[in-house]
Protein backbone atom coordinates (compact mmCIF):
# COMPACT_ATOMS: atom_id res chain seq x y z
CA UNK A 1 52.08 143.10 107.83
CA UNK A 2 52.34 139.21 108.28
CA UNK A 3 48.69 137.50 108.84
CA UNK A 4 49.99 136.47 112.83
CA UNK A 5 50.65 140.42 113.16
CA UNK A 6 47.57 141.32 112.32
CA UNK A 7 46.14 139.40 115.57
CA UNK A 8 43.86 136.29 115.50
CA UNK A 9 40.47 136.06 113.62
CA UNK A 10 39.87 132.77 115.71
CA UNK A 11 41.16 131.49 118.62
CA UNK A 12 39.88 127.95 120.03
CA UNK A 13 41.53 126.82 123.30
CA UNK A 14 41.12 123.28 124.80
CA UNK A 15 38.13 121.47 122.95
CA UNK A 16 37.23 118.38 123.94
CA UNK A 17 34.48 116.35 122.74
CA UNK A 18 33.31 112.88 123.84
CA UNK A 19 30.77 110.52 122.31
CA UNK A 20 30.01 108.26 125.14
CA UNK A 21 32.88 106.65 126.13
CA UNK A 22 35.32 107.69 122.98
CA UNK A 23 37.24 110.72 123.17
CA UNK A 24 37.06 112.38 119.93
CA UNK A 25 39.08 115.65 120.65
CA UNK A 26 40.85 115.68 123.12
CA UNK A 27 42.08 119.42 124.81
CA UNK A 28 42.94 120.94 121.34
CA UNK A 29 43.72 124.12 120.83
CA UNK A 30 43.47 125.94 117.48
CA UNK A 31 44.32 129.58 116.41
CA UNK A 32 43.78 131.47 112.65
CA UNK A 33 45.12 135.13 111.80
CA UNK A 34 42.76 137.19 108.95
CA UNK A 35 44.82 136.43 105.65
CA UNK A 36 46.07 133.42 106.89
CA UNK A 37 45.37 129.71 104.72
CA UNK A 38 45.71 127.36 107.75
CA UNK A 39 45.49 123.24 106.46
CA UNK A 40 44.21 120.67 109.11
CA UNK A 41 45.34 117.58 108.59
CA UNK A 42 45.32 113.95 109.71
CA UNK A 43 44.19 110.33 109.05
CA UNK A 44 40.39 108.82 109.32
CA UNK A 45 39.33 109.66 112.58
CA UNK A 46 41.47 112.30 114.16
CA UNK A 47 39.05 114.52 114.76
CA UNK A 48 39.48 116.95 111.76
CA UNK A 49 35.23 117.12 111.02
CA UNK A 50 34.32 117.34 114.90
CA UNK A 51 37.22 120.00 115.26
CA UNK A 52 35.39 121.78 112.26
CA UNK A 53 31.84 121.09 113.57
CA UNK A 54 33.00 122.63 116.79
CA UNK A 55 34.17 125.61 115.46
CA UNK A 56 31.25 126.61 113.04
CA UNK A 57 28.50 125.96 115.73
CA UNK A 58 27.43 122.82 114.21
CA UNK A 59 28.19 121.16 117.33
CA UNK A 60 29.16 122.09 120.65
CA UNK A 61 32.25 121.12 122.89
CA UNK A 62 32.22 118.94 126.09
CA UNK A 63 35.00 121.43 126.86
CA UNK A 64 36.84 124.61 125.84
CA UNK A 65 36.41 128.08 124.91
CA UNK A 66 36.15 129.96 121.48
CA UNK A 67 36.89 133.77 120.76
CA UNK A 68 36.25 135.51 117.33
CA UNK A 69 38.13 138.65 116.93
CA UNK A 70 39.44 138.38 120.13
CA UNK A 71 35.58 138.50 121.99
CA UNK A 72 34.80 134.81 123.70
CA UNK A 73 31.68 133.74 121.72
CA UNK A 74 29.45 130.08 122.46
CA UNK A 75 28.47 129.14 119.12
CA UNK A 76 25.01 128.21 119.44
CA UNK A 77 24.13 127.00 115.87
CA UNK A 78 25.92 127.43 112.12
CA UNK A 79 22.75 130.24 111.55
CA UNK A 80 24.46 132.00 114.90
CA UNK A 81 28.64 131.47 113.15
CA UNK A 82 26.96 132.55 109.74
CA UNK A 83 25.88 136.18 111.23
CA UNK A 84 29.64 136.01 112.68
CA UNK A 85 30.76 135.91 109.45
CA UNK A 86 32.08 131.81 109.69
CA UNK A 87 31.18 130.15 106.36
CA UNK A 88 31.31 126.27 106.26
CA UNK A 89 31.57 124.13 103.03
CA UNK A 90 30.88 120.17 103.88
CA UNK A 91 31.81 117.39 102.10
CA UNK A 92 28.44 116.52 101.23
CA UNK A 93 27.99 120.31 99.83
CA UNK A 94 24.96 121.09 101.47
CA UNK A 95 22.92 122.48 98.66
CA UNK A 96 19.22 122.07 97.65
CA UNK A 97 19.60 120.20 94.68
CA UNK A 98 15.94 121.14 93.48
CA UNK A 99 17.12 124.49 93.34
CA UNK A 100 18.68 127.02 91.05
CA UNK A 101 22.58 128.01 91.78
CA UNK A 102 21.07 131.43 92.39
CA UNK A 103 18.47 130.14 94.50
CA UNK A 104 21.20 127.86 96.48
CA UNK A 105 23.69 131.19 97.19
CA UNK A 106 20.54 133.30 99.17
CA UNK A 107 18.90 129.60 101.08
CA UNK A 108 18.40 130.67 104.67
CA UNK A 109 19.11 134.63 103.34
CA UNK A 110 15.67 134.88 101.09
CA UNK A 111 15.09 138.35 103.30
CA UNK A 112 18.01 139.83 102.00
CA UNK A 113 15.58 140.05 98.49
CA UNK A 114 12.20 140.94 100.24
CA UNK A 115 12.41 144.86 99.06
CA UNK A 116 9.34 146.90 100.35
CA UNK A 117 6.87 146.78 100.29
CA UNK A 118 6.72 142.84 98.94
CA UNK A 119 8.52 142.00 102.23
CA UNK A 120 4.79 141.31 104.20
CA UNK A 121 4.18 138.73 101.57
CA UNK A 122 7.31 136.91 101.12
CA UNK A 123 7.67 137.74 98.07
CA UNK A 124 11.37 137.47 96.26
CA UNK A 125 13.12 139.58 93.86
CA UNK A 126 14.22 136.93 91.62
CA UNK A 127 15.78 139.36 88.92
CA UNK A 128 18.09 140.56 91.63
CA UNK A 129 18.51 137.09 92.76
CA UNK A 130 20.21 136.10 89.62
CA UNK A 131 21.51 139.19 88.61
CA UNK A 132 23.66 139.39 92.25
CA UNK A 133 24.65 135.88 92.08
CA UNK A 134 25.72 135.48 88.31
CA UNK A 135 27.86 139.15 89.40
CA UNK A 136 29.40 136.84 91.79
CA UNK A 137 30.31 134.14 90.50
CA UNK A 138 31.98 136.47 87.67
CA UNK A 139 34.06 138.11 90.35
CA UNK A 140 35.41 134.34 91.07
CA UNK A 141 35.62 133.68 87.40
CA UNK A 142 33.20 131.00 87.57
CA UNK A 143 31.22 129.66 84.58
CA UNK A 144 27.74 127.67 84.92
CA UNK A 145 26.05 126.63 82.57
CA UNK A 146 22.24 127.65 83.38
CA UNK A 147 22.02 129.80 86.85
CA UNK A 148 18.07 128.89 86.62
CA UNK A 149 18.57 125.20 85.87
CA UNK A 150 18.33 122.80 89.20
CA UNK A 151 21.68 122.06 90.65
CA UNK A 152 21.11 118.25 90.36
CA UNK A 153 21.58 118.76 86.56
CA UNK A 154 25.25 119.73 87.61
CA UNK A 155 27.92 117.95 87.53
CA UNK A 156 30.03 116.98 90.95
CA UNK A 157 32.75 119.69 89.84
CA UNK A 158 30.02 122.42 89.26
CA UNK A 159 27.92 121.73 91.96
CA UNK A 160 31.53 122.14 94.18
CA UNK A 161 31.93 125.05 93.05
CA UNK A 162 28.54 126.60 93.79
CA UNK A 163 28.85 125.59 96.92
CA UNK A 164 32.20 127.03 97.47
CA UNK A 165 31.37 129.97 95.86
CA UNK A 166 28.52 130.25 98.38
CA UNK A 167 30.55 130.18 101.04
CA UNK A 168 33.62 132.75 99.84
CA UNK A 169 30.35 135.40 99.37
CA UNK A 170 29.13 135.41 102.31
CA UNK A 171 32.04 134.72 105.03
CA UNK A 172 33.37 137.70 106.58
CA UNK A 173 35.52 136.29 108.76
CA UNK A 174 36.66 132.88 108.55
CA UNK A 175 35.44 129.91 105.56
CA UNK A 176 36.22 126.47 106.46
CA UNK A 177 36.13 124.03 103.60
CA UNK A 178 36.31 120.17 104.09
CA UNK A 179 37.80 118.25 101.17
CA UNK A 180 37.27 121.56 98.70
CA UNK A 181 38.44 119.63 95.65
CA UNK A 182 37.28 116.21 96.33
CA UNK A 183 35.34 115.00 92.91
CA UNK A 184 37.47 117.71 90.86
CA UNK A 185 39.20 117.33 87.82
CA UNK A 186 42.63 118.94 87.14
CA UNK A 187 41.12 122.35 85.45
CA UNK A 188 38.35 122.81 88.49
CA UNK A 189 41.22 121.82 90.99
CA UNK A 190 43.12 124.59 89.68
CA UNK A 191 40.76 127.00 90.29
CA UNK A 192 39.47 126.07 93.53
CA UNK A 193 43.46 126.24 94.44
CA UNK A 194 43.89 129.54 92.99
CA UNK A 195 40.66 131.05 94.47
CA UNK A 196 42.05 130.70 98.01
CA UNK A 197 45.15 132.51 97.23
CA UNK A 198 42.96 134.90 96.16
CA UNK A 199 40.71 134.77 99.33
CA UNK A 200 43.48 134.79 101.66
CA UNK A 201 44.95 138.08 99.92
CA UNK A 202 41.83 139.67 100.62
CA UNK A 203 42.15 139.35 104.38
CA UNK A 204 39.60 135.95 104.82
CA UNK A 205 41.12 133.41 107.29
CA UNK A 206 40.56 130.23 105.62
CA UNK A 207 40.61 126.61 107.41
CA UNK A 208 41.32 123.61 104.35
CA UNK A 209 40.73 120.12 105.72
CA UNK A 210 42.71 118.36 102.64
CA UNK A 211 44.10 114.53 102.99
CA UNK A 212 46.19 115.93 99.72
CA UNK A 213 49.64 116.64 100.50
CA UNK A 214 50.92 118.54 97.53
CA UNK A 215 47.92 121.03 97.60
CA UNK A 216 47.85 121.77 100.56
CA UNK A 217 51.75 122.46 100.72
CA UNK A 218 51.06 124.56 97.84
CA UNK A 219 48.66 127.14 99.49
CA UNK A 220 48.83 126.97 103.11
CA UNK A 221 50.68 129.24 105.36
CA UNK A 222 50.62 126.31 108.10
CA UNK A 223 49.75 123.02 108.71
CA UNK A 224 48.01 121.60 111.69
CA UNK A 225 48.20 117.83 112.16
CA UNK A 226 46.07 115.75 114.36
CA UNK A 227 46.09 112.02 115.47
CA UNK A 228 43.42 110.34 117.38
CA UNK A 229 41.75 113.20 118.61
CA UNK A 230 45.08 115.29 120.00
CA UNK A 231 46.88 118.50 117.86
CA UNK A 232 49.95 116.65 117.48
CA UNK A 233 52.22 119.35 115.41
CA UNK A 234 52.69 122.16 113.39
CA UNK A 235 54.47 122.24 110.19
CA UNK A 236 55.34 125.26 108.23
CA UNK A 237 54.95 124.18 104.40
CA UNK A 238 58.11 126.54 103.99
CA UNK A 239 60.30 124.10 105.66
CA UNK A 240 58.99 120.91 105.01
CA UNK A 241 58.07 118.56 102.26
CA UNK A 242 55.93 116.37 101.59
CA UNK A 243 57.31 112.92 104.25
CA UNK A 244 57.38 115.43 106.96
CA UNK A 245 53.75 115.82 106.53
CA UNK A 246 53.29 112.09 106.12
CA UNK A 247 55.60 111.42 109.25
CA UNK A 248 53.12 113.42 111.41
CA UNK A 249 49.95 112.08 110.20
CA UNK A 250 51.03 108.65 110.46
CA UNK A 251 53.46 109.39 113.86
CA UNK A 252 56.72 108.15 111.95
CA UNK A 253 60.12 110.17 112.90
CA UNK A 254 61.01 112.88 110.80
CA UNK A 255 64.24 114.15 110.13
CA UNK A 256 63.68 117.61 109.13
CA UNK A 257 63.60 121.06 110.37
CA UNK A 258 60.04 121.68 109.55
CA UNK A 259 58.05 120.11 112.20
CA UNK A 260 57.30 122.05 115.82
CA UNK A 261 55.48 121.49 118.96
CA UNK A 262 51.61 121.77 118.87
C-alpha cells in the first residue's frame, strides 16, 4: 500500500503567521502520509522554520488548523507534540552539552527511569540509562565514542547524530529534521541519508528541511517548495531533476513535467 493510501499522519490547512506587520506564512497548507519522506524546500526566508515551528507546537499560528491522525489537535507546546509522538531536530541540535549522549536521549523523559520505589526521590537508573540508549543507537548502527563522556567533547558530526538519533527513538508519528546533515562529512552524510530510508520503511512520516538538492531528490517521496511565505509547488523527485527544483525555489520557468500546483 502506497504511503498516500494509507491516509494522512498530518494534515495542516491554512497557516498563517504574522510578526507585526510581515507576513511570514501566508495560508499554507501542508499534508504527510505514515511512510512517507516529504522535503520542504525554499530560499532564506520562506517560511520553512516557522512552517516547522508551527507544526511541532513550538509556536502557534495566527491562523489555520492542524489534525494528527485525522483528529484536529492545537499544539500547545513541543512537550504537548512530543506525547503525540512529533519529534523535532533543530539546527542548533538542542542538546545539553554538559551531558552524557545517554543522559541527552531521556532530557525531559528522566521518569521513564524512576523504577519503584526510587521514584519518590528522583532517583535515576543510570545502568538502564546507558544500557537502553547504547541498545539504540546499535539498532541505528551508530558508533560513539564514550556514551558517559559530555557531548561537548563531540564532534559537530557526532553530536548530529545524537541528536538525530534522539529524535528517530522517540517519534511515533512524525520527526521533522531541519538541515539533518548540515556540519557532516561524506561518511556521516551517508548514514544520516540511509537512516531515513530506513525510518520511512518503518511507517514514520518524516519532514527534511534540506537547501541540498541532490539529497533530498535522493530520498524524498515529494517535494514541497515555498517562496516568501506561500506553498508555491509540488514536485515529485520521480519526474524532475535537479533545475526543476531550482526553478521553483528561485520562481524561474521550468520546462518539465515534474512540477504541479500547490
Amino acid at each position: 500500500m502506497s504511503a498516500v493510501a494509507a491516509g494522512l499522519a498530518l494534515e495542516a490547512r491554512g497557516i498563517t503567521k504574522y510578526f507585526g506587520h510581515v507576513t511570514a506564512l501566508d495560508d499554507v497548507s501542508f499534508e504527510i502520509a505514515p511512510g512517507e519522506v516529504v522535503a520542504l524546500m525554499g530560499d532564506n526566508g520562506a517560511g520553512k522554520s516557522t512552517l516547522v515551528k508551527c507544526l511541532s507546537g513550538a509556536m502557534r499560528p495566527d491562523e489555520g488548523t492542524l489534525s494528527i491522525d485525522g483528529e484536529p489537535v492545537v499544539l500547545e507546546s513541543p512537550t504537548h507534540a512530543r506525547g503525540l509522538g512529533i519529534e523535532t531536530v533543530y539546527q542548533d541540535l538542542a542538546l545539553a552539552d554538559d551531558l552524557s549522549a545517554a543522559e541527552n536521549f531521556f532530557l525531559g523523559r528522566e521518569h521513564l527511569l524512576q523504577g519503584q520505589p526510587w521514584r519518590r526521590f528522583g532517583h535515576l537508573d543510570r545502568r538502564r540509562m546507558h544500557r537502553e540508549a547504547s541498545a539504540h543507537l546499535d539498532r541505528l548502527s551508530i558508533n560513539l565514542p564514550d556514551l558517559r563522556a559530555p557531548v561537548r567533547e563531540f564532534s559537530g558530526g557526532q553530536r548530529q547524530c545524537v541528536a538525530v538519533a534522539r529524535a528517530l527513538v522517540w517519534a511515533k508519528k512524525v520527526i521533522f529534521m531541519d538541515e539533518p546533515t548540515a556540519a557532516l562529512g561524506v561518511a556521516q552524510t551517508r548514514h544520516v541519508l540511509d537512516l531515513i530510508v530506513r525510518v520511512r520503511e518503518s511507517g514514520l512520516a518524516v519532514v527534511v528541511i534540506s537547501h541540498s538538492v541532490p539529497e533530498v531528490l535522493e530520498v524524498a517521496d515529494r517535494i514541497v517548495v515555498l517562496r516568501l511565505g506561500e506553498r508555491v509547488a509540488t514536485l515529485d523527485p520521480a519526474t524532475c531533476n535537479g533545475d526543476d527544483v531550482v526553478a521553483a525555489i528561485t520562481g524561474a520557468s521550468t520546462h518539465r513535467g515534474g512540477r504541479s500546483t500547490p
